[in-house]
Protein backbone atom coordinates (compact mmCIF):
# COMPACT_ATOMS: atom_id res chain seq x y z
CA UNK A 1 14.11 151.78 108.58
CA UNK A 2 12.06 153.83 106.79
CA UNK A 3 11.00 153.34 102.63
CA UNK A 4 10.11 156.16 101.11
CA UNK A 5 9.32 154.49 97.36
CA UNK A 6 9.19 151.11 98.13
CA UNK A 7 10.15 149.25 94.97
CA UNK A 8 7.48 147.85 92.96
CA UNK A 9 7.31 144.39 93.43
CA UNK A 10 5.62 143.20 90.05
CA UNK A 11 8.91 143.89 88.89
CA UNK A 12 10.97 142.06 91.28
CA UNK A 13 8.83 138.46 90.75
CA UNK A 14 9.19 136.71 87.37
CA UNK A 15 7.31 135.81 84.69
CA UNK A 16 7.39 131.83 86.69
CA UNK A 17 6.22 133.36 89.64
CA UNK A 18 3.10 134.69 88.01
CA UNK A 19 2.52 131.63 86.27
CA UNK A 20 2.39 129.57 90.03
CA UNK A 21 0.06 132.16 91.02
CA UNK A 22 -1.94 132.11 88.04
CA UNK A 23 -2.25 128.14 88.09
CA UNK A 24 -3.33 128.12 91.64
CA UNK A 25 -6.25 130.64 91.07
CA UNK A 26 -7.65 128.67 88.25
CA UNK A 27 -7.24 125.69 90.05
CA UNK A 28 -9.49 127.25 92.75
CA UNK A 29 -12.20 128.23 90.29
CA UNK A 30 -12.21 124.97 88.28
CA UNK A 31 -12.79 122.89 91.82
CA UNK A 32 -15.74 125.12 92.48
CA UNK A 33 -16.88 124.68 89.11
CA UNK A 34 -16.93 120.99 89.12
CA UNK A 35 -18.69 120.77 92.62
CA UNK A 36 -21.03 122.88 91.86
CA UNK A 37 -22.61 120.41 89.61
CA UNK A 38 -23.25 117.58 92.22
CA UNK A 39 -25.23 120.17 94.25
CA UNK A 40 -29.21 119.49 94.31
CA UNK A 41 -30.64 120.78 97.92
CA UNK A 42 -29.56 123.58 100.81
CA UNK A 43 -28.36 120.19 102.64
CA UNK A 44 -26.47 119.34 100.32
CA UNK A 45 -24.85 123.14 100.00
CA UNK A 46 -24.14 123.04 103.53
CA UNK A 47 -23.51 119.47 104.95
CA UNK A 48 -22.22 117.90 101.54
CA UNK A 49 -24.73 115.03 102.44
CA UNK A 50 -22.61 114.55 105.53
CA UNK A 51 -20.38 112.37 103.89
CA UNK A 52 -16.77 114.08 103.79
CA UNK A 53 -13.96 111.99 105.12
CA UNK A 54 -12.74 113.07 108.38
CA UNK A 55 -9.20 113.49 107.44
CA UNK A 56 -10.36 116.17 104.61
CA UNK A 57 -12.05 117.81 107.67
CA UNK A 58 -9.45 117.85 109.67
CA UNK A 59 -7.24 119.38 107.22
CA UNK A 60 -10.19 122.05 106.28
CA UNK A 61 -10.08 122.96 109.51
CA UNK A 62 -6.69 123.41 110.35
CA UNK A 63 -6.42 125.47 107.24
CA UNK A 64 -8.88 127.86 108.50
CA UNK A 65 -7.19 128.18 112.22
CA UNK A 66 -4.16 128.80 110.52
CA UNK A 67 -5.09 131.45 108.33
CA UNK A 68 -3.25 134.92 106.78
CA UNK A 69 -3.09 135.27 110.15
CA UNK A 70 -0.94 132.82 111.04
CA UNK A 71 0.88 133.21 108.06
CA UNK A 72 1.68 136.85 107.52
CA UNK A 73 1.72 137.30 111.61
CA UNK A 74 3.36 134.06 113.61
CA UNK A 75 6.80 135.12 111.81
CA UNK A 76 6.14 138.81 112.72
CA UNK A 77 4.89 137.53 116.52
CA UNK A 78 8.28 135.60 116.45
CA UNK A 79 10.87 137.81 114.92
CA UNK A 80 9.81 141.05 117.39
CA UNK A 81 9.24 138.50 120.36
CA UNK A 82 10.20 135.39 121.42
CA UNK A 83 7.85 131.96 121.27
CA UNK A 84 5.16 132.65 123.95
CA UNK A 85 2.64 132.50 121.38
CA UNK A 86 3.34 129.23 121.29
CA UNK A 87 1.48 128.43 124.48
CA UNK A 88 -1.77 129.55 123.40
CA UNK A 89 -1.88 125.45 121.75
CA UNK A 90 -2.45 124.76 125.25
CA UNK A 91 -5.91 125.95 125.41
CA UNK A 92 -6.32 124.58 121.78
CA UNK A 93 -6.43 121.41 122.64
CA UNK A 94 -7.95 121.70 125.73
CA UNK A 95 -10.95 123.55 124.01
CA UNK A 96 -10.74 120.64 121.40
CA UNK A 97 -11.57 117.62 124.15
CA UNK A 98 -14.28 119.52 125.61
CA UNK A 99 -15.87 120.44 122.49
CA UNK A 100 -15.70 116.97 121.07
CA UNK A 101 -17.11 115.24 124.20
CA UNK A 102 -19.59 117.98 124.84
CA UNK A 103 -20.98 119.87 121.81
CA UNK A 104 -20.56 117.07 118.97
CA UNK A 105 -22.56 114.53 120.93
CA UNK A 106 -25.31 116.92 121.12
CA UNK A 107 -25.18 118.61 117.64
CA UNK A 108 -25.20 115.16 116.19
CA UNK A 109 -27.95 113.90 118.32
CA UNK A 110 -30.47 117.31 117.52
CA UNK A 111 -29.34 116.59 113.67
CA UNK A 112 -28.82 120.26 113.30
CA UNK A 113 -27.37 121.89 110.51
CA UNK A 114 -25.97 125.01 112.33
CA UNK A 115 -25.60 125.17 115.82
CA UNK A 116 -27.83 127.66 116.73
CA UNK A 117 -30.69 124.87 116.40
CA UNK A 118 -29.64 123.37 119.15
CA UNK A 119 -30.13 126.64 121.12
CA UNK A 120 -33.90 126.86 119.51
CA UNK A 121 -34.63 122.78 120.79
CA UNK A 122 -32.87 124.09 124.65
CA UNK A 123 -34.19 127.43 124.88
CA UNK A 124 -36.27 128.79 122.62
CA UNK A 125 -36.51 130.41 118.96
CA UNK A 126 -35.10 133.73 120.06
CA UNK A 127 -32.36 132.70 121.75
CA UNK A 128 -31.54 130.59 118.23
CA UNK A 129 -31.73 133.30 115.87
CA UNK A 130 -29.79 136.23 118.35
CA UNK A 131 -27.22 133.42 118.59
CA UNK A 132 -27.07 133.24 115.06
CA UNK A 133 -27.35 137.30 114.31
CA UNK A 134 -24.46 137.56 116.80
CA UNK A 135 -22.36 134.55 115.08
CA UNK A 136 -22.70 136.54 111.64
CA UNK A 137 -21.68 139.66 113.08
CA UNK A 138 -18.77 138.47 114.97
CA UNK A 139 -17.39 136.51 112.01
CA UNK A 140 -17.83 139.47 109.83
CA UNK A 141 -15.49 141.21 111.93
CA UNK A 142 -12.99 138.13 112.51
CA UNK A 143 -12.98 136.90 108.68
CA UNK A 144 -13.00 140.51 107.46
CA UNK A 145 -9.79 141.13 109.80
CA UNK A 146 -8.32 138.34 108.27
CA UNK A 147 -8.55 139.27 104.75
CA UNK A 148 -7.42 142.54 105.44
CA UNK A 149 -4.39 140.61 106.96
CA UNK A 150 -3.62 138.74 103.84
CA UNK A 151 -4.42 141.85 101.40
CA UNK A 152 -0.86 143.02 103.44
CA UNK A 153 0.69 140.25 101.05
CA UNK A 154 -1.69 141.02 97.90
CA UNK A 155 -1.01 144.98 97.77
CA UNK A 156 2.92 144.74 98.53
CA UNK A 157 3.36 142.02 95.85
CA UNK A 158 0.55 143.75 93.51
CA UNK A 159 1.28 147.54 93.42
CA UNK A 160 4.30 147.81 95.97
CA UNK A 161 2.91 149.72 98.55
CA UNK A 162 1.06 149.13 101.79
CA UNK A 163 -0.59 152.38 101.95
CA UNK A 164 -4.54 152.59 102.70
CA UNK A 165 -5.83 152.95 98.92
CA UNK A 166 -3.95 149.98 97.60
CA UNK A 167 -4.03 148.11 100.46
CA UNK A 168 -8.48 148.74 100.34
CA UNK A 169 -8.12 147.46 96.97
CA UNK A 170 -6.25 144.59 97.68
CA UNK A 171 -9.18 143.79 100.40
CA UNK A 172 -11.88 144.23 97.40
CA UNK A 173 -9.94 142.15 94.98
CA UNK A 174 -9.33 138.63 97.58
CA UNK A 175 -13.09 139.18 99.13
CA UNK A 176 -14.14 138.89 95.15
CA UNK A 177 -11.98 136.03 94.22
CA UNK A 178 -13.39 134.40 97.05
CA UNK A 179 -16.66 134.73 95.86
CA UNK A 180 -16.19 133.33 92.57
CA UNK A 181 -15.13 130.06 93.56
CA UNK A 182 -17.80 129.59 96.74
CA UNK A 183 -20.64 130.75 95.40
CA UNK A 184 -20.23 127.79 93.39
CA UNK A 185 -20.07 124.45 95.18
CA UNK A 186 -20.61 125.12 98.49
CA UNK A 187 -19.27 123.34 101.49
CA UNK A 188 -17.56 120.57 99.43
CA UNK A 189 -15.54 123.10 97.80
CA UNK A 190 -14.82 124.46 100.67
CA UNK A 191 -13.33 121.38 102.54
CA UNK A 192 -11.55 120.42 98.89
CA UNK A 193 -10.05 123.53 98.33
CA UNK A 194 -9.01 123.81 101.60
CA UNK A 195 -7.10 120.68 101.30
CA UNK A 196 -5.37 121.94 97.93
CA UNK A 197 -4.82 125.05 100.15
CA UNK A 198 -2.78 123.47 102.95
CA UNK A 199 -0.62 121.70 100.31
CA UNK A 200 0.47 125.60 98.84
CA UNK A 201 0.83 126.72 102.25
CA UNK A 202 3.07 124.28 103.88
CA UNK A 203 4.83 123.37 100.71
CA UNK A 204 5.69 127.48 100.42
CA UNK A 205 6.27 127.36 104.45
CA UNK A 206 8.95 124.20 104.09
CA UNK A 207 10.28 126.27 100.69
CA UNK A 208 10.90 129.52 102.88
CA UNK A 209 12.28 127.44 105.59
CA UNK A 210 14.70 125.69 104.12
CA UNK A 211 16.21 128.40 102.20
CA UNK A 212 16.33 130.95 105.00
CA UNK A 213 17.97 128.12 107.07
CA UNK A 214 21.08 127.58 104.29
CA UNK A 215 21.47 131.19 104.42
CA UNK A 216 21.64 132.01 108.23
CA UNK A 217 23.31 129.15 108.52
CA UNK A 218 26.19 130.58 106.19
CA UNK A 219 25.78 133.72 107.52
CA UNK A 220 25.78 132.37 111.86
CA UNK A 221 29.04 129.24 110.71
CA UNK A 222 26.66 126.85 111.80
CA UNK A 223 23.37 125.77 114.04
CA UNK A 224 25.23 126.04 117.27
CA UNK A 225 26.10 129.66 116.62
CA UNK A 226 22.94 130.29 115.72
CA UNK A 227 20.61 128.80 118.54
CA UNK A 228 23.60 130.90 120.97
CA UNK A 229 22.60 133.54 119.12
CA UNK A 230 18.46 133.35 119.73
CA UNK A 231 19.03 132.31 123.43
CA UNK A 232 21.26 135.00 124.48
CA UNK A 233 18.38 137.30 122.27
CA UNK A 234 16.03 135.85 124.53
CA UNK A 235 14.27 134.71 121.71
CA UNK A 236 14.07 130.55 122.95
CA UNK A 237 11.56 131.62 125.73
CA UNK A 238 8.55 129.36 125.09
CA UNK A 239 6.25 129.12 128.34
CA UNK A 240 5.80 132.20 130.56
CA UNK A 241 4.65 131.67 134.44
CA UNK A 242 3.67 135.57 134.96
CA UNK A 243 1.07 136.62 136.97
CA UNK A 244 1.75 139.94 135.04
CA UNK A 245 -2.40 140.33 133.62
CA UNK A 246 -1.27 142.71 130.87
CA UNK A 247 0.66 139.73 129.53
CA UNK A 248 -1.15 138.06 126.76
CA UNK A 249 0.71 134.86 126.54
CA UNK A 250 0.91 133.18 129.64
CA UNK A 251 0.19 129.76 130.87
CA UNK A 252 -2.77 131.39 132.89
CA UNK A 253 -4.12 132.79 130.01
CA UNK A 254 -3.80 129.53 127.59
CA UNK A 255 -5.68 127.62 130.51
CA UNK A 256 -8.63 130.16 130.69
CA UNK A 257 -9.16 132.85 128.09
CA UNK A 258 -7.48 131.09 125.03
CA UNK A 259 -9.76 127.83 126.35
CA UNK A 260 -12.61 129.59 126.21
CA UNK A 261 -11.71 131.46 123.04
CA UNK A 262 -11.38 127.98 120.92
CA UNK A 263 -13.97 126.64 122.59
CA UNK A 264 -16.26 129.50 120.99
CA UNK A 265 -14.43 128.63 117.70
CA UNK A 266 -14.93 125.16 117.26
CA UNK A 267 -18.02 124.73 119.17
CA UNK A 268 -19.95 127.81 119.09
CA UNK A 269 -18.98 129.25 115.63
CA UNK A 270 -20.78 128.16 112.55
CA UNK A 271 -17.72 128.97 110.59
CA UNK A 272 -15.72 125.77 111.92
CA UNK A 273 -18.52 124.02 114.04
CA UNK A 274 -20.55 123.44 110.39
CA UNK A 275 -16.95 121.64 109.37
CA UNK A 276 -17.29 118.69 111.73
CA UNK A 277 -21.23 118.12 110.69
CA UNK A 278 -20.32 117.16 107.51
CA UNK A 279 -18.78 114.08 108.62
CA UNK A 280 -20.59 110.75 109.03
CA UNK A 281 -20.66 110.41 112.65
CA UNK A 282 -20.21 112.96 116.16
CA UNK A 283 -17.28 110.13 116.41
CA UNK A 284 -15.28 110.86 113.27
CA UNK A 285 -16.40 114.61 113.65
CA UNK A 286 -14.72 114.44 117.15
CA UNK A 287 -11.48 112.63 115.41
CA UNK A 288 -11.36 115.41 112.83
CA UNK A 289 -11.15 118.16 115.10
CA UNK A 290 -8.94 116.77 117.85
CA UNK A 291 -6.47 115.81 115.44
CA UNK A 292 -6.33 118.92 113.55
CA UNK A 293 -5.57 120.78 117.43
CA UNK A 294 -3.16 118.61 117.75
CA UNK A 295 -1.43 118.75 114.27
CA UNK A 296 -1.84 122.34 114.46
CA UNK A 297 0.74 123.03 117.17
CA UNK A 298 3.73 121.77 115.26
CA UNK A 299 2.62 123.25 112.03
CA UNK A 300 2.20 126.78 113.93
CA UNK A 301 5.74 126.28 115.49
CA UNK A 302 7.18 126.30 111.91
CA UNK A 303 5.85 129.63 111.20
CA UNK A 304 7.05 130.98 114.59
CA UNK A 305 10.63 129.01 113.68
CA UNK A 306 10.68 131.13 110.40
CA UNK A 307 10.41 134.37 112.54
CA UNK A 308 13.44 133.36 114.55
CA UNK A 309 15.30 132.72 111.23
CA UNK A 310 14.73 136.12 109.87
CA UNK A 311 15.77 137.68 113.29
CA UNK A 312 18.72 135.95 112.54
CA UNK A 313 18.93 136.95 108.94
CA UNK A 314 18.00 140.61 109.10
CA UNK A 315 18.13 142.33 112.13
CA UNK A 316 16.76 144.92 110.71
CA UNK A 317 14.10 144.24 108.76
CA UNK A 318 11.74 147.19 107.05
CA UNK A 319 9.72 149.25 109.03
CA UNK A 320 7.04 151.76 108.02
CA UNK A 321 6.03 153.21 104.97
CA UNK A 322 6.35 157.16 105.09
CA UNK A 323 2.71 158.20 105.23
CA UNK A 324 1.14 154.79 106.20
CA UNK A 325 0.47 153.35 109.35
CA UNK A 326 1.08 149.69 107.64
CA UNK A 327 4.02 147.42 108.49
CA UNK A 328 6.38 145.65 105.72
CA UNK A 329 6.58 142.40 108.34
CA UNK A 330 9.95 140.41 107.86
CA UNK A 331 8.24 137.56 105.70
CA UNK A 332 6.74 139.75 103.18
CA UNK A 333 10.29 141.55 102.41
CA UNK A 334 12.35 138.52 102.48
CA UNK A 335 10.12 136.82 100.04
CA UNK A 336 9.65 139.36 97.68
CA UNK A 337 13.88 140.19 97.66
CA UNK A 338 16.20 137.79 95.75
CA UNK A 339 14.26 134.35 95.86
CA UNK A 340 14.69 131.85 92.86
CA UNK A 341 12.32 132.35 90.02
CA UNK A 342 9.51 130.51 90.50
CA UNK A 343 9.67 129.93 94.55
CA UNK A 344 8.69 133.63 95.34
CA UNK A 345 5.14 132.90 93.42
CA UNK A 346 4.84 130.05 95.73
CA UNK A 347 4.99 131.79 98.54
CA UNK A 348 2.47 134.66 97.13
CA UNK A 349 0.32 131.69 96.44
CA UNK A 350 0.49 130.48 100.10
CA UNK A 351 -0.35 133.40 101.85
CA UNK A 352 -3.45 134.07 99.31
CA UNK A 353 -4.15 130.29 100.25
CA UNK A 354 -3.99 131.14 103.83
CA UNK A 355 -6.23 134.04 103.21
CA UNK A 356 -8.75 132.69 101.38
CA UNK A 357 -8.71 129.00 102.98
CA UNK A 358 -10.45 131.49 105.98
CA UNK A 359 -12.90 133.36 103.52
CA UNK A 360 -14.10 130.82 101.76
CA UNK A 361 -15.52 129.17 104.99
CA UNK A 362 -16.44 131.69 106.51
CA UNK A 363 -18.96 132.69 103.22
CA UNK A 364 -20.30 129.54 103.27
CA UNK A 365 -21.16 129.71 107.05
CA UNK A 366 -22.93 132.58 107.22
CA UNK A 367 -24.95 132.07 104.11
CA UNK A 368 -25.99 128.89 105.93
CA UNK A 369 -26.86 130.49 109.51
CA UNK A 370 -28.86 132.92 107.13
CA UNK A 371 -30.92 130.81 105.17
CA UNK A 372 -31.56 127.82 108.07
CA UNK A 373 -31.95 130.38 111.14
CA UNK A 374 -33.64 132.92 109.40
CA UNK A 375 -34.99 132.86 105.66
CA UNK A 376 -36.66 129.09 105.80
CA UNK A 377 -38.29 130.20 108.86
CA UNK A 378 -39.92 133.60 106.34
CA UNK A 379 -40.29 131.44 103.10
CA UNK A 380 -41.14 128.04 104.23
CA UNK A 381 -42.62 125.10 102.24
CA UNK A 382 -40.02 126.38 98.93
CA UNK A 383 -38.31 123.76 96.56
CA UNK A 384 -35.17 123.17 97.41
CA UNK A 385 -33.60 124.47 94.16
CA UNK A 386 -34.81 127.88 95.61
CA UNK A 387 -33.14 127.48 99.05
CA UNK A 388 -29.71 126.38 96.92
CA UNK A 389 -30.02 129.75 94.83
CA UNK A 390 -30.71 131.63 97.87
CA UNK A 391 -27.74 129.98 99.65
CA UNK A 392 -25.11 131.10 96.34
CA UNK A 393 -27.19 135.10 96.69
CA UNK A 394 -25.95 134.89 100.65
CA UNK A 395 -22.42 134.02 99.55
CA UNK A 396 -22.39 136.48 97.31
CA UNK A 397 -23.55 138.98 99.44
CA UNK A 398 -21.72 138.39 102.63
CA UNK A 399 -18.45 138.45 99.96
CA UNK A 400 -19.40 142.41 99.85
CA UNK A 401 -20.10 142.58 103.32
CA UNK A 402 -16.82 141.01 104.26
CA UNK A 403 -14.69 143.11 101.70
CA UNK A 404 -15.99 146.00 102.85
CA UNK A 405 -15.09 145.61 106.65
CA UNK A 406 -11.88 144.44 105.56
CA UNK A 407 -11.39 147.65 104.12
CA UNK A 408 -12.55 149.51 107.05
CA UNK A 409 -9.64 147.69 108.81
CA UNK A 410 -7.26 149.64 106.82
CA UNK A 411 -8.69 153.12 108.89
CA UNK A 412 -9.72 151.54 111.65
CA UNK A 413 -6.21 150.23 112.91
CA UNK A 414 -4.01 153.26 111.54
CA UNK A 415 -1.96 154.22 114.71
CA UNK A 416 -2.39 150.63 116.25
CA UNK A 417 0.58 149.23 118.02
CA UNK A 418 -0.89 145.85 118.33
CA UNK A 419 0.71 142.81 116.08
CA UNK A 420 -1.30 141.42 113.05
CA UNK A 421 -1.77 138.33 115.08
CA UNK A 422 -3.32 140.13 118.26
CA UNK A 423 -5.57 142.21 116.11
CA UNK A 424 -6.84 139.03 114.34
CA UNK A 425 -7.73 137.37 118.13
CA UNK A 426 -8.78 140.43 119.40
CA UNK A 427 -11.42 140.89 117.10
CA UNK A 428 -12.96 137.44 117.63
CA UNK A 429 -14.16 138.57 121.07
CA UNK A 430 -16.74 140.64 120.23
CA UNK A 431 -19.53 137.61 119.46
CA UNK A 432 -17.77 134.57 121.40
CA UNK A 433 -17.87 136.23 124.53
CA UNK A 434 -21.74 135.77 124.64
CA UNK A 435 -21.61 132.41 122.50
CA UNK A 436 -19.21 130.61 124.71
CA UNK A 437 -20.95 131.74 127.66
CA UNK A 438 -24.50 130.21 126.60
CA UNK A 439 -23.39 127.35 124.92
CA UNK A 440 -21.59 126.01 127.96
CA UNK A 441 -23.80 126.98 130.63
CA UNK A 442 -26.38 125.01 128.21
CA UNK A 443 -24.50 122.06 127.19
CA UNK A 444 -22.63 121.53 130.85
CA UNK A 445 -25.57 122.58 133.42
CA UNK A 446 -28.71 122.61 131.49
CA UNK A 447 -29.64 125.66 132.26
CA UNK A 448 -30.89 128.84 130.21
CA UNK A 449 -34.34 129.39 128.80
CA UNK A 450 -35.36 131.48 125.89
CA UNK A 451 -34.98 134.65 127.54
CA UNK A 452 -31.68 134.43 130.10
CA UNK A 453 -30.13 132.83 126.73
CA UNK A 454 -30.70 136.19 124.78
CA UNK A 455 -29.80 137.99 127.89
CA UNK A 456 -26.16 136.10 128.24
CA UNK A 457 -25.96 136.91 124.67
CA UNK A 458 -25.97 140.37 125.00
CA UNK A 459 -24.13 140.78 128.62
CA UNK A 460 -21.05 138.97 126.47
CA UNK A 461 -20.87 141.27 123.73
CA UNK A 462 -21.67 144.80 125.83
CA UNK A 463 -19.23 143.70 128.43
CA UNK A 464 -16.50 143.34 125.77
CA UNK A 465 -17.16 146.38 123.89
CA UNK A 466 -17.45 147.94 126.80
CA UNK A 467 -14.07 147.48 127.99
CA UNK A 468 -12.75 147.77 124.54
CA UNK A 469 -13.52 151.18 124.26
CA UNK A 470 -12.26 151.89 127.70
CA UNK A 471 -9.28 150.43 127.05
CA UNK A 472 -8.92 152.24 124.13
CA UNK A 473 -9.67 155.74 125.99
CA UNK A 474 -7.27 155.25 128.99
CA UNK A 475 -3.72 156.40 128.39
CA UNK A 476 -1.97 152.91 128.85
CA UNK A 477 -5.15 150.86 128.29
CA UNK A 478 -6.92 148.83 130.69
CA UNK A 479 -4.12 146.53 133.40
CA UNK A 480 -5.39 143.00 131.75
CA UNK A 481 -4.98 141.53 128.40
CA UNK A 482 -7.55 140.25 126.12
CA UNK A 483 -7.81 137.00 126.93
CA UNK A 484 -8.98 137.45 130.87
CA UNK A 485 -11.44 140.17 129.13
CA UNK A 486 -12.92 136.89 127.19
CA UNK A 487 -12.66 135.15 130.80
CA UNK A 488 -14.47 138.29 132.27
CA UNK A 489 -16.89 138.85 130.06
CA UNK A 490 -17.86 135.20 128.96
CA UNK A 491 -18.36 134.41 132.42
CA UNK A 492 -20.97 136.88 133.28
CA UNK A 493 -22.75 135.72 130.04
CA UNK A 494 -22.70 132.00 131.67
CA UNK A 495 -24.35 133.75 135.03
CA UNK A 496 -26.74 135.61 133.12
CA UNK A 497 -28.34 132.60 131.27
CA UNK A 498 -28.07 129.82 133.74
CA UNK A 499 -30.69 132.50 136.07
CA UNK A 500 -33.13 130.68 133.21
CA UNK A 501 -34.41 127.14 133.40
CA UNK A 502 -34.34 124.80 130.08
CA UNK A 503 -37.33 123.40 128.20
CA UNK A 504 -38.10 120.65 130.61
CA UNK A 505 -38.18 117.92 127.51
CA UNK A 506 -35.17 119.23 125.80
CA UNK A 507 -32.98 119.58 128.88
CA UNK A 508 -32.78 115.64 129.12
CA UNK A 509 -32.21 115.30 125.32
């Protein structure tokens, strides 16, 4: 169906649904506020003195897998599929085990504060600081994806209308709101707010849930009718055995490119990887994030589950926008048409929760793989109050850096077939293709020196943009889905640094 004046949504949520929205922001500025005070080194910025509770981390954590992503695109994934998705938990968890029995041990042992030390003790400076250069780029692009993702909700709710200038703006506005409350206690914010976070965003997911449930169950005469309904709509189908390689969700592909992928994520990436160091022990670190892999497959189900129940609702939900390339997914009508007042600010508040529960991370991160991996190492021998102020200027200006891709976004994926969800993974590729590589071959063989480390690095990420624009050139694209390019192209990077030997001291570390 298509809108040609989409109504203006400002209009259709109440004065209560403002107020819920309202509340939450402040809430998120006053935490930041408050932390900020108990901040006196770059350590303390970045690690919170290693002493979060694992629990807190494990929510954090799972609040940043989740994500506007998630969110705004497991319901889409869902409502125009059928549960496939769902198998990607597979290689989750696997990636969780390995990463908690392989990396944390070692990051724990080296004492590092980002991971890319560990590369510097193994191989060598340079292979430290491209790891680090390649983390920030590749988390610009996968955190600036994501708030573009969530700025869906912002400019539909905000000015009513998904096309590129509002939905830019929308971009600006949640990369600058994320700033604001980062900038100002670091890490412990973070984790905190991300906590308050997953409250809003389950609370508005169980909200959604339950009413669309009354309703198609009214509208099917009961849960029978309705589940006879899905199956026959194919819609039930959960685990796919295809050899099909243009399939993305496939058992094959959960046990080898969406392995490797999480593996990159929790082990490789600052963004989450900087999450478990805070803890008091690799032990509860290795607690934190297994249990949040495991929590997060139920939790993702629910959002896929929602999908199914607006399939059931509205057949037909809202296409495009005359003159925009954007989507109105099923979620972001039905919660903007005809909820109670009050419960449709909830739900605006959880997917700007969702959004920002990935920004705010990923700000801190990089300002951290900045100032440890490259700006100490220029300006040693400061005061520590200088490294902190530092720190809050690379928040700050990553915010910008990240707004402003997330605005590119809104060009760069007019004419795009490919879901919200796929987009968001997609994107990740770029950088863990050469960080998974390394980091395994170093952490499982011992193998890579200086050199054949910055040379994995590299064969990772040309490999993948390589076929990226390939597969954006040919006709029907390349005949293989992301994930086995990740298996492709992180595998050569593995080749390509285990031709080096390790430090001879360091490899038995």
């Amino acid at each position: 169906m298509i809108i040609d004046h989409p109504p203006l949504v400002l209009a259709n949520l109440g004065a209560m649904d403002w107020v819920v929205v309202a509340l939450y922001g402040l809430a998120l500025v006053g935490t930041g506020v408050w932390l900020s005070k108990r901040q006196g080194s770059g350590e303390d910025y970045f690690l919170a003195g290693r002493s979060m509770p694992a629990w807190a981390v494990a929510i954090s954590v799972l609040a940043t897998t989740l994500s506007a992503a998630t969110f705004v695109g497991g319901p889409q994934q869902a409502y125009a599929g059928n549960l496939t998705y769902l198998s990607a938990s597979i290689g989750t968890i696997a990636a969780a085990f390995v990463v908690a029995f392989v990396f944390l041990p070692a990051f724990y042992a080296e004492r590092v504060t980002t991971v890319y030390e560990l590369l510097e003790r193994r191989c060598g400076p340079g292979a430290k600081q491209t790891a680090s250069a390649m983390f920030m780029f590749g988390r610009v692009a996968a955190s600036g994806a994501r708030i573009y993702i969530a700025a869906h909700a912002l400019s539909y709710v905000a000015f009513g209308s998904l096309d590129p200038w509002p939905l830019a703006a929308s971009c600006a506005l949640l990369a600058f709101v994320g700033v604001v409350y980062t900038v100002a206690g670091g890490i412990a914010t973070v984790i905190w707010t991300d906590v308050v976070q997953m409250v809003v965003f389950l609370g508005a997911i169980a909200i959604a849930g339950a009413i669309l449930l009354s309703r198609v169950l009214a509208q099917t005469g009961g849960l029978e009718p309705a589940i006879d309904a899905l199956a026959s709509s194919e819609k039930l189908t959960l685990l796919s055995a295809s050899i099909d390689p243009t399939q993305t969700y496939t058992l094959w592909t959960a046990l080898t490119g969406f392995a490797i992928l999480n593996i990159a994520a929790y082990g490789a990436d600052q963004d989450l990887a900087q999450r478990m160091l805070t803890c008091k022990s690799s032990r509860k670190a290795a607690a934190s994030m297994i249990g949040s892999a495991l929590v997060g497959l139920p939790i993702t189900a629910l959002f896929m589950g929602l999908g199914l129940l607006l399939f059931l609702y509205e057949p037909t939900s809202p296409g495009v926008y005359e003159g925009s390339n954007a989507t109105v997914g099923p979620f972001l009508h039905f919660m903007t048409t005809g909820l109670p007042a009050g419960i449709g600010g909830v739900l605006v508040a959880g997917i700007f929760a969702a959004g920002l529960s990935s920004l705010d991370s990923a700000l801190n991160a990089m300002s951290s793989a900045f100032v440890t991996d490259f700006y100490r190492k220029a300006r040693p021998g400061r005061e520590e109050r200088h490294y902190l102020t530092i720190a809050r200027l690379g928040v700050a200006g990553w915010g910008v850096v990240l707004g402003g891709f997330a605005c590119f976004c809104v060009w760069y994926r007019q004419g795009s077939e490919t879901t919200l969800l796929d987009f968001a993974l997609a994107v990740m590729l770029y950088a863990y293709a050469g960080l998974a590589g390394v980091f395994l071959c170093v952490l499982t063989i011992r193998r890579g020196s200086n050199a054949s480390a910055i040379a994995g690095l590299f064969t990772g990420l040309v490999l993948t943009v390589g076929m990226e624009f390939v597969h954006r050139q040919l006709e029907d694209g390349l005949p293989f889905a992301f994930p086995w390019r990740l298996v492709i192209a992180s595998g050569l990077s593995f080749g390509v640094c285990a031709l080096g030997r390790a430090r001879t001291g360091d490899a038995q570390a």
